[in-house]
Protein backbone atom coordinates (compact mmCIF):
# COMPACT_ATOMS: atom_id res chain seq x y z
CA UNK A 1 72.65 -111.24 105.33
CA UNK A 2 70.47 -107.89 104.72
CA UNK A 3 68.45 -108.76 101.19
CA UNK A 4 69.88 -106.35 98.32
CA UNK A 5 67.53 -103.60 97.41
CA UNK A 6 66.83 -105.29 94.08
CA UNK A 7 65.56 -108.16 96.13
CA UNK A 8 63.63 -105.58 98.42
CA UNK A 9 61.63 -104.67 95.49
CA UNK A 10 60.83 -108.28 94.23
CA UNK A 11 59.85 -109.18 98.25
CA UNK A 12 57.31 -106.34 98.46
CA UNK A 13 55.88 -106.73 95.02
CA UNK A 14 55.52 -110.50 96.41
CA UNK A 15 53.71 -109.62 99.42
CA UNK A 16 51.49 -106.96 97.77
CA UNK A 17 50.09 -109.78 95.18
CA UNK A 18 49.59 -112.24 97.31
CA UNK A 19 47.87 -110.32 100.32
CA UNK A 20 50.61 -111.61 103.36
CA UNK A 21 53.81 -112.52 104.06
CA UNK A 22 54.22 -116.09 102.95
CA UNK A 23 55.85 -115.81 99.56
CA UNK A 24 58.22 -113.88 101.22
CA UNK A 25 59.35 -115.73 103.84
CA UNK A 26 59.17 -118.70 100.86
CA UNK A 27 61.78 -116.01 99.27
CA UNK A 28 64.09 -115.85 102.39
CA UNK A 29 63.69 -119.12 104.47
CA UNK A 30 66.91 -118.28 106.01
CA UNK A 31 66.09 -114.89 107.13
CA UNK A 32 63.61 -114.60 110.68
CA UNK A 33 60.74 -113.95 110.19
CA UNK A 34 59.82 -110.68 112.24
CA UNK A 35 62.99 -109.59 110.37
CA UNK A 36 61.20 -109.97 106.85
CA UNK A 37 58.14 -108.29 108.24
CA UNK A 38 60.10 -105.38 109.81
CA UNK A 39 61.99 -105.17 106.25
CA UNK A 40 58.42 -104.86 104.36
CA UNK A 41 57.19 -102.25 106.62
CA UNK A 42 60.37 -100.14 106.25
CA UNK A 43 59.98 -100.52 102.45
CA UNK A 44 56.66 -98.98 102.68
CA UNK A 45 57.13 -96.34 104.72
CA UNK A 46 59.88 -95.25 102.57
CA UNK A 47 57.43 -95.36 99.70
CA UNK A 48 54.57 -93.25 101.31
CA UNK A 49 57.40 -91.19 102.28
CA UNK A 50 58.68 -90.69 98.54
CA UNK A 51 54.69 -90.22 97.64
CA UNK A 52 54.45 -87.08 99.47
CA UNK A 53 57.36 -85.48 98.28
CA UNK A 54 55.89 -85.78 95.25
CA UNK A 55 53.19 -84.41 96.31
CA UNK A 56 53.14 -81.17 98.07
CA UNK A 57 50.11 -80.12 100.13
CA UNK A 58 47.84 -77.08 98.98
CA UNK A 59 46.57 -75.24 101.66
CA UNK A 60 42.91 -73.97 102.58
CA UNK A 61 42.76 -70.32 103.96
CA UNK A 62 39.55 -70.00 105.86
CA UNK A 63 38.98 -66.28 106.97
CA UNK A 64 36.51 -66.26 109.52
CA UNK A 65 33.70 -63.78 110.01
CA UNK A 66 33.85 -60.76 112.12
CA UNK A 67 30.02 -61.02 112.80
CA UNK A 68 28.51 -61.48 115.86
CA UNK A 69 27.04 -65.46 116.01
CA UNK A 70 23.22 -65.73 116.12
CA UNK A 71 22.11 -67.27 119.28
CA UNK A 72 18.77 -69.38 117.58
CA UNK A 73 20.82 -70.84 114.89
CA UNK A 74 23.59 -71.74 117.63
CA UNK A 75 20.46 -73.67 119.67
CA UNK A 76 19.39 -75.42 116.85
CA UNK A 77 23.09 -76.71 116.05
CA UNK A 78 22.68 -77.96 119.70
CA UNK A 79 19.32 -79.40 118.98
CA UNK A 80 20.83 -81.13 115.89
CA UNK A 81 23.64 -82.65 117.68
CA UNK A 82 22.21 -83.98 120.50
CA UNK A 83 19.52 -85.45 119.11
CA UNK A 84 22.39 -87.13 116.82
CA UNK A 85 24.29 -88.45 119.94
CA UNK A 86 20.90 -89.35 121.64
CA UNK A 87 19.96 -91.85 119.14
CA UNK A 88 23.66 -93.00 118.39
CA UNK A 89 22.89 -97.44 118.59
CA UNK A 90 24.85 -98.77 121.12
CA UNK A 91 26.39 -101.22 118.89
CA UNK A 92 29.33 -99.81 117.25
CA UNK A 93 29.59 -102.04 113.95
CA UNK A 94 28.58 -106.07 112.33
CA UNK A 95 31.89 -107.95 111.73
CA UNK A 96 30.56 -111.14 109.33
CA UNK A 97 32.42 -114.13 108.94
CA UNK A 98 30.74 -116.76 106.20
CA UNK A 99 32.14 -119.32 108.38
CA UNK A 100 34.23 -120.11 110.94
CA UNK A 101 35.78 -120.95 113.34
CA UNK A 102 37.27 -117.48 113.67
CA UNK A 103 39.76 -116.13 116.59
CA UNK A 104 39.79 -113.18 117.76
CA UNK A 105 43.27 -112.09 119.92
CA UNK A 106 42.15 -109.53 122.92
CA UNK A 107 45.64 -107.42 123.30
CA UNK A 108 46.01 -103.87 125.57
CA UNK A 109 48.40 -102.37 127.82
CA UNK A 110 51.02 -102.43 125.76
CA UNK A 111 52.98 -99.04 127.30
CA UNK A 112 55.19 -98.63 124.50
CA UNK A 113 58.02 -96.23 125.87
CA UNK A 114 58.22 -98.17 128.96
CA UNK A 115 61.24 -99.31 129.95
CA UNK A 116 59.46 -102.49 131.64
CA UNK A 117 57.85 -103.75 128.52
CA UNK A 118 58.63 -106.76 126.66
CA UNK A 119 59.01 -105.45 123.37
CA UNK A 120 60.25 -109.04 121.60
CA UNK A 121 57.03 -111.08 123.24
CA UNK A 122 54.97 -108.13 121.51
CA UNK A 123 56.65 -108.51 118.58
CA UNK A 124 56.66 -111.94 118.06
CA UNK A 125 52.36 -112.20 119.06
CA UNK A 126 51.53 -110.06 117.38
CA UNK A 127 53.56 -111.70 114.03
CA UNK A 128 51.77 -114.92 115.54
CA UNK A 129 48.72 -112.76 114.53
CA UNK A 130 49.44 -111.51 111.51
CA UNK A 131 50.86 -115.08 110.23
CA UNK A 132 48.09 -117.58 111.38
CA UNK A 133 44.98 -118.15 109.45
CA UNK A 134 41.73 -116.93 110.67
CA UNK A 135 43.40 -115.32 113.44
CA UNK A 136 42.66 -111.42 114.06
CA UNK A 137 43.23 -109.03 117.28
CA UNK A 138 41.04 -106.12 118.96
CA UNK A 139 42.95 -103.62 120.44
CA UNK A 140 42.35 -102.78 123.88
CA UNK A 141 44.08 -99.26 125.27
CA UNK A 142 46.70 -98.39 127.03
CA UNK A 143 49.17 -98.18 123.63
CA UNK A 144 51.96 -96.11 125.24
CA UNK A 145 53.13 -94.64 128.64
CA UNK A 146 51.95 -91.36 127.18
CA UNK A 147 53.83 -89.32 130.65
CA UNK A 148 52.48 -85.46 129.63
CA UNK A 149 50.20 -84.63 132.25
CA UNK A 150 50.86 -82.82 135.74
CA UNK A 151 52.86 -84.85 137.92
CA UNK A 152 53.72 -87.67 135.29
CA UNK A 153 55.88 -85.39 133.33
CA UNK A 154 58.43 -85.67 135.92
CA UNK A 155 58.27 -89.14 134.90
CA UNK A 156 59.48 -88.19 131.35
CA UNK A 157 62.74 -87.07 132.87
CA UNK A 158 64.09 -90.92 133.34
CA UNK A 159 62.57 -92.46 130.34
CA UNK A 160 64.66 -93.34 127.74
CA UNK A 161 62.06 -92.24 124.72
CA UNK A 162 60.39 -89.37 123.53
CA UNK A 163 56.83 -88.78 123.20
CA UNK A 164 56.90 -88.93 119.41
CA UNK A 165 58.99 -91.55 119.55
CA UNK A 166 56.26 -93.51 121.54
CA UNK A 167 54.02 -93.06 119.14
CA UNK A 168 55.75 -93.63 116.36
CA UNK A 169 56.47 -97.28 117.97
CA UNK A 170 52.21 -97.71 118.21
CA UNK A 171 51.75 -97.27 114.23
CA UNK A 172 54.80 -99.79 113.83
CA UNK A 173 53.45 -101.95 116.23
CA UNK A 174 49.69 -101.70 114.67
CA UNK A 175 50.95 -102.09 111.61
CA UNK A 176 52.98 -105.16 112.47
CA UNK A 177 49.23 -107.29 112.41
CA UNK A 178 47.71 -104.55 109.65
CA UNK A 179 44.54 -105.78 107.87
CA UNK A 180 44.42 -108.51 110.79
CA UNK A 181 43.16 -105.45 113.32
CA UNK A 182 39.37 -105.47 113.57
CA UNK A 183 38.49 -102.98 115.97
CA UNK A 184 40.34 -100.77 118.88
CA UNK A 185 39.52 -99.10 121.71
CA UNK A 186 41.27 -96.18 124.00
CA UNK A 187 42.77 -96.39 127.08
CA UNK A 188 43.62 -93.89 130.14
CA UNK A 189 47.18 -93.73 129.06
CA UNK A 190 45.83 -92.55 125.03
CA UNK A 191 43.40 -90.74 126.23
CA UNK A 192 46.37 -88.43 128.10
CA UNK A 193 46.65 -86.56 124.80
CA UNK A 194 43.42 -85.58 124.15
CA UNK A 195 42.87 -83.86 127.54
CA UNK A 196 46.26 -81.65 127.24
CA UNK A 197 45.26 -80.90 123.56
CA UNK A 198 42.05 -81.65 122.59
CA UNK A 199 43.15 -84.45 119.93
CA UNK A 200 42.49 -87.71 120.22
CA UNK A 201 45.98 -89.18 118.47
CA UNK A 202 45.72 -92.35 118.59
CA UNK A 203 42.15 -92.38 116.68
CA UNK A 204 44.23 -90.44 114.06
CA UNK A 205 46.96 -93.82 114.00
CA UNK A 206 44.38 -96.05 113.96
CA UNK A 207 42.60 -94.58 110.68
CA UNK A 208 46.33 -94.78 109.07
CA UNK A 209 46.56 -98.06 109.74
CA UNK A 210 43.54 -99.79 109.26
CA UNK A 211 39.94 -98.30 108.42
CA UNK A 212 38.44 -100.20 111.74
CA UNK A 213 35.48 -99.46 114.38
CA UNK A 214 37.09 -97.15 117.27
CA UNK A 215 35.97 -95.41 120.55
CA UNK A 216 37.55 -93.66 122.87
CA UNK A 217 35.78 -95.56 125.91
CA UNK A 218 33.46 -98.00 124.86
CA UNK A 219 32.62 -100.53 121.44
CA UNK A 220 30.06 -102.67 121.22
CA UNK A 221 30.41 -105.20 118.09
CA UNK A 222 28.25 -107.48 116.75
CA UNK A 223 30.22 -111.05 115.24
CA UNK A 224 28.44 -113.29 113.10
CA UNK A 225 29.90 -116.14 111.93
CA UNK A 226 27.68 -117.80 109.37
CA UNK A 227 24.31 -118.24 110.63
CA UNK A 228 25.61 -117.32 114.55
CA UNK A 229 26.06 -114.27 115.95
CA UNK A 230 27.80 -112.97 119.18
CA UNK A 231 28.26 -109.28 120.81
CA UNK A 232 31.04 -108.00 122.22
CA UNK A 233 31.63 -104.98 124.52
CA UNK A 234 35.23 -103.80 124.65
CA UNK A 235 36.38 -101.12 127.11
CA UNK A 236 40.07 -100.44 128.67
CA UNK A 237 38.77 -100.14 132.54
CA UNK A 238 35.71 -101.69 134.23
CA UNK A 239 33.70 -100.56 137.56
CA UNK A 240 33.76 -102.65 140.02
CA UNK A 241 37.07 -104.65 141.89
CA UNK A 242 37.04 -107.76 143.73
CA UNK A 243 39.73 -109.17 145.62
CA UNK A 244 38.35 -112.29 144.96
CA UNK A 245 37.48 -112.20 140.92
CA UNK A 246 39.63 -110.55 138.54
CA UNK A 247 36.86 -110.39 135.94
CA UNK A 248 33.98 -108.99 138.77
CA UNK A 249 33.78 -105.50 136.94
CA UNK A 250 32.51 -107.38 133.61
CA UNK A 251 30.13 -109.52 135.04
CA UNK A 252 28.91 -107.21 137.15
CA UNK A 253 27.82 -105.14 134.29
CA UNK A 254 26.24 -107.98 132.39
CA UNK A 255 23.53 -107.78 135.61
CA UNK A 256 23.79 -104.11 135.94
CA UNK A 257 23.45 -102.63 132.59
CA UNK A 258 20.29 -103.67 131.33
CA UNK A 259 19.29 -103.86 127.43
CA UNK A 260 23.06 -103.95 127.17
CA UNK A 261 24.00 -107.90 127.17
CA UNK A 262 26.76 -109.36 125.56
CA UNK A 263 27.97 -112.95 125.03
CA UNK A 264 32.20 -111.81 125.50
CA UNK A 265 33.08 -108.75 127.97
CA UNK A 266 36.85 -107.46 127.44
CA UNK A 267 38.71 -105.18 129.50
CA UNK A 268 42.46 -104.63 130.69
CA UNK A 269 43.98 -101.75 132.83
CA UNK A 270 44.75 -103.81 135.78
CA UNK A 271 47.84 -105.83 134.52
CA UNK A 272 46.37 -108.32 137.25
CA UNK A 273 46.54 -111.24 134.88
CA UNK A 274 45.38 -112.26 131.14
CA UNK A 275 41.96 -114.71 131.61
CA UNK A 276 39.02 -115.94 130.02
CA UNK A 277 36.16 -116.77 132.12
CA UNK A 278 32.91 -118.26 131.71
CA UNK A 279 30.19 -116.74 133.57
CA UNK A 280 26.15 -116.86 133.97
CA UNK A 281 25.01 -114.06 131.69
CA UNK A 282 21.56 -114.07 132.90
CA UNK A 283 20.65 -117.72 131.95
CA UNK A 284 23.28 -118.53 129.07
CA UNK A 285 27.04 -119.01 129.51
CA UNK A 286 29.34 -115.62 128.33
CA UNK A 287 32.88 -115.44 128.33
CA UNK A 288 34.74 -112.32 130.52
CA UNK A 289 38.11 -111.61 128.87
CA UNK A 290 40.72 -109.80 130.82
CA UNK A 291 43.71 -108.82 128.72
CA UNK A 292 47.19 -109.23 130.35
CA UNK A 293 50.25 -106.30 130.31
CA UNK A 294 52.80 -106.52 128.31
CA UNK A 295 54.72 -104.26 130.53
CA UNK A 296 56.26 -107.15 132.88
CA UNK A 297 58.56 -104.44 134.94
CA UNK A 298 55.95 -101.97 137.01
CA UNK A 299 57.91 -100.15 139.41
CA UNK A 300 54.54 -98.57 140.49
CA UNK A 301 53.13 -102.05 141.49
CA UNK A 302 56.31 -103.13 143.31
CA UNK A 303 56.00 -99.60 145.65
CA UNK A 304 52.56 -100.71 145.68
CA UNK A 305 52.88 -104.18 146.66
CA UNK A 306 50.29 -105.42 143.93
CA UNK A 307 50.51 -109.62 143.90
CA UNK A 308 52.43 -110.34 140.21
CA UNK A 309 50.99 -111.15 136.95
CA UNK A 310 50.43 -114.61 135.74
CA UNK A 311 52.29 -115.24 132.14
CA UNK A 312 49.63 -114.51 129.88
CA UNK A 313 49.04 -111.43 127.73
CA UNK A 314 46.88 -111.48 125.00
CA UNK A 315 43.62 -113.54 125.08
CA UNK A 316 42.11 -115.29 122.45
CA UNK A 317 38.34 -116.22 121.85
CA UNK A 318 37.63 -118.55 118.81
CA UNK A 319 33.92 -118.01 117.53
CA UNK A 320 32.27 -121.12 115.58
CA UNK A 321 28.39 -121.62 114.43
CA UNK A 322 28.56 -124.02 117.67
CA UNK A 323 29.73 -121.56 120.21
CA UNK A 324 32.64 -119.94 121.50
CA UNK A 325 35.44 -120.89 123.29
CA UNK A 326 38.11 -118.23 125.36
CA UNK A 327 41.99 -119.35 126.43
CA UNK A 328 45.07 -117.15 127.76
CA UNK A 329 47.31 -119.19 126.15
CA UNK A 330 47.89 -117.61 122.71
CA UNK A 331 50.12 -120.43 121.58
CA UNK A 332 47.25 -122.96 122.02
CA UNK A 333 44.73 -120.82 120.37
CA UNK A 334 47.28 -120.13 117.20
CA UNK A 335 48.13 -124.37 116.61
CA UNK A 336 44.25 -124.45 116.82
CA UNK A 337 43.05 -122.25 113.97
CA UNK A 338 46.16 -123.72 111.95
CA UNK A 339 45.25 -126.91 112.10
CA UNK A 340 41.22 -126.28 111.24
CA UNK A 341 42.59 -124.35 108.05
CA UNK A 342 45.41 -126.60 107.01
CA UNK A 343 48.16 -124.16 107.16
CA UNK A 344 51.44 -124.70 108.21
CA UNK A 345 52.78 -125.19 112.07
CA UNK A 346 53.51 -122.01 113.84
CA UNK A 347 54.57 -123.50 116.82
């Protein structure tokens, strides 16, 4: 049974005090879970919602000027910006953990809009997320099907959702793990947007949701977790295929790209398989993390012939003072961190 609206009320004014969803589902232990979360989010949105009808926006009128520009002050813009992006530091932000262990969920290529996807597994990991302590997920592109350009848009014609719709399915999905996202990076598929209009959308969803590091292409992040620290370098699609190693595009760039080492590589794109292996990284041990697809159905890779995904999606790496450790199995990873911090099973 749907809670009242009085009990709405009490719910969110439960989860907002106590920073997550467990007096709620203390409130409701009847009611499933990703139903309680959904009901939260819906309450909120109806609240921003109510906020900006109360609030109407004043606009800016910006008349611009008839003159002609001057061409030195136009080079010396230039000057100014590129010696901005020339000495942009290659790491993207320091994510610090007084302690650990802490687990971080790799999750991409999530084509939301697809017909193929498996919208309940995405659901319920990323509530597996959200609800298990010291557990926290890096988005890794490919967010929606995103069919606008050139020959995809006859594409559009058989799907069953809209383009807003689409995206209006990434914020509810982002939102779904909320304060739990840490960083996310584009895809092809996002990156669709920007080249038909010049705006990168789903940078503009991200900073809704969650005030994270985010790059079109590329991050590099620093972890430290108490007196250890790790990099990572996060990007959608790698150089580099091998018939014979799913991961050869990461390692290959550990070798290749000097001055630009990291201890965990993470990419996706493929929807070859979701793994975490350990490699030589020029004399110590890394870890190269290829995210899985959520989109199970590819009628693309069945024309194609492409050999079919093993079961895993998301990947999780779990970072301790000791060292890290990388598995495919999210399940595993999840009983893991809920056990070091006492919580309660999530299995």
């Amino acid at each position: 049974m749907r809670p009242t609206k009085e009990d709405t009320y009490k719910a969110y004014a439960a989860y907002i005090d106590a920073g997550n969803f467990a007096p709620v589902y203390a409130m409701f232990p009847d009611m499933p879970r990703p139903s309680l979360r959904r009901l939260i989010y819906e309450h909120r949105h109806a609240l921003d919602n109510q906020a900006h009808r109360n609030a109407p926006p004043t606009p800016t009128i910006d008349i611009p000027d008839d003159e002609p520009p001057d061409a030195a002050t136009i080079w010396k813009r230039a000057v100014d910006i590129s010696e901005r992006k020339l000495a942009r530091p290659p790491t993207g932000a320091t994510l610090s953990f007084p302690y650990g262990p802490v687990c971080v969920v790799f999750s991409a290529d999530w084509h939301l809009g697809s017909e193929g996807t498996d919208y309940a597994r995405l659901e319920d990991e990323l509530g597996l997320i959200a609800d298990t302590p010291g557990m926290y997920a890096g988005f890794v592109g490919d967010a929606l099907d995103n069919f606008i350009l050139g020959k995809l848009l006859s594409l559009r014609l058989n799907t069953p959702f809209r383009i807003t719709e689409e995206w209006a399915m990434v914020r509810y999905a982002l939102e779904m793990v909320g304060d739990k996202l840490l960083f996310a990076v584009g895809g092809n598929h996002d990156a669709w947007t920007a080249r038909a209009a010049g705006i990168d959308y789903l940078a503009d969803v991200i900073e809704r949701v969650a005030h994270v590091p985010y790059d079109a292409d590329e991050l590099a992040l620093t972890v430290r977790v108490g007196a250890a620290s790790y990099t990572i370098r996060a990007r959608h699609k790698w150089r580099y295929n091998s018939i014979y190693n799913a991961t050869h595009g990461i390692e290959q760039a550990s070798r290749l790209d000097k001055g630009r080492g990291f201890d965990v590589g993470v990419g996706a794109h493929t929807h070859a398989s979701g793994l975490c292996r350990e490699f030589n990284n020029g004399g110590h041990t890394a870890l190269a993390v290829l995210c899985g697809a959520y989109k199970r159905i590819d009628e693309f890779a069945v024309q194609m012939g492409f050999p079919g995904p093993n079961e895993a999606t998301a990947v999780a790496v779990v970072f301790t003072e000791a060292g890290l450790w990388g598995t495919s199995n999210l399940r595993l990873a999840a009983d893991y961190m809920s056990v070091m911090y006492g919580g309660d099973d999530v299995a």
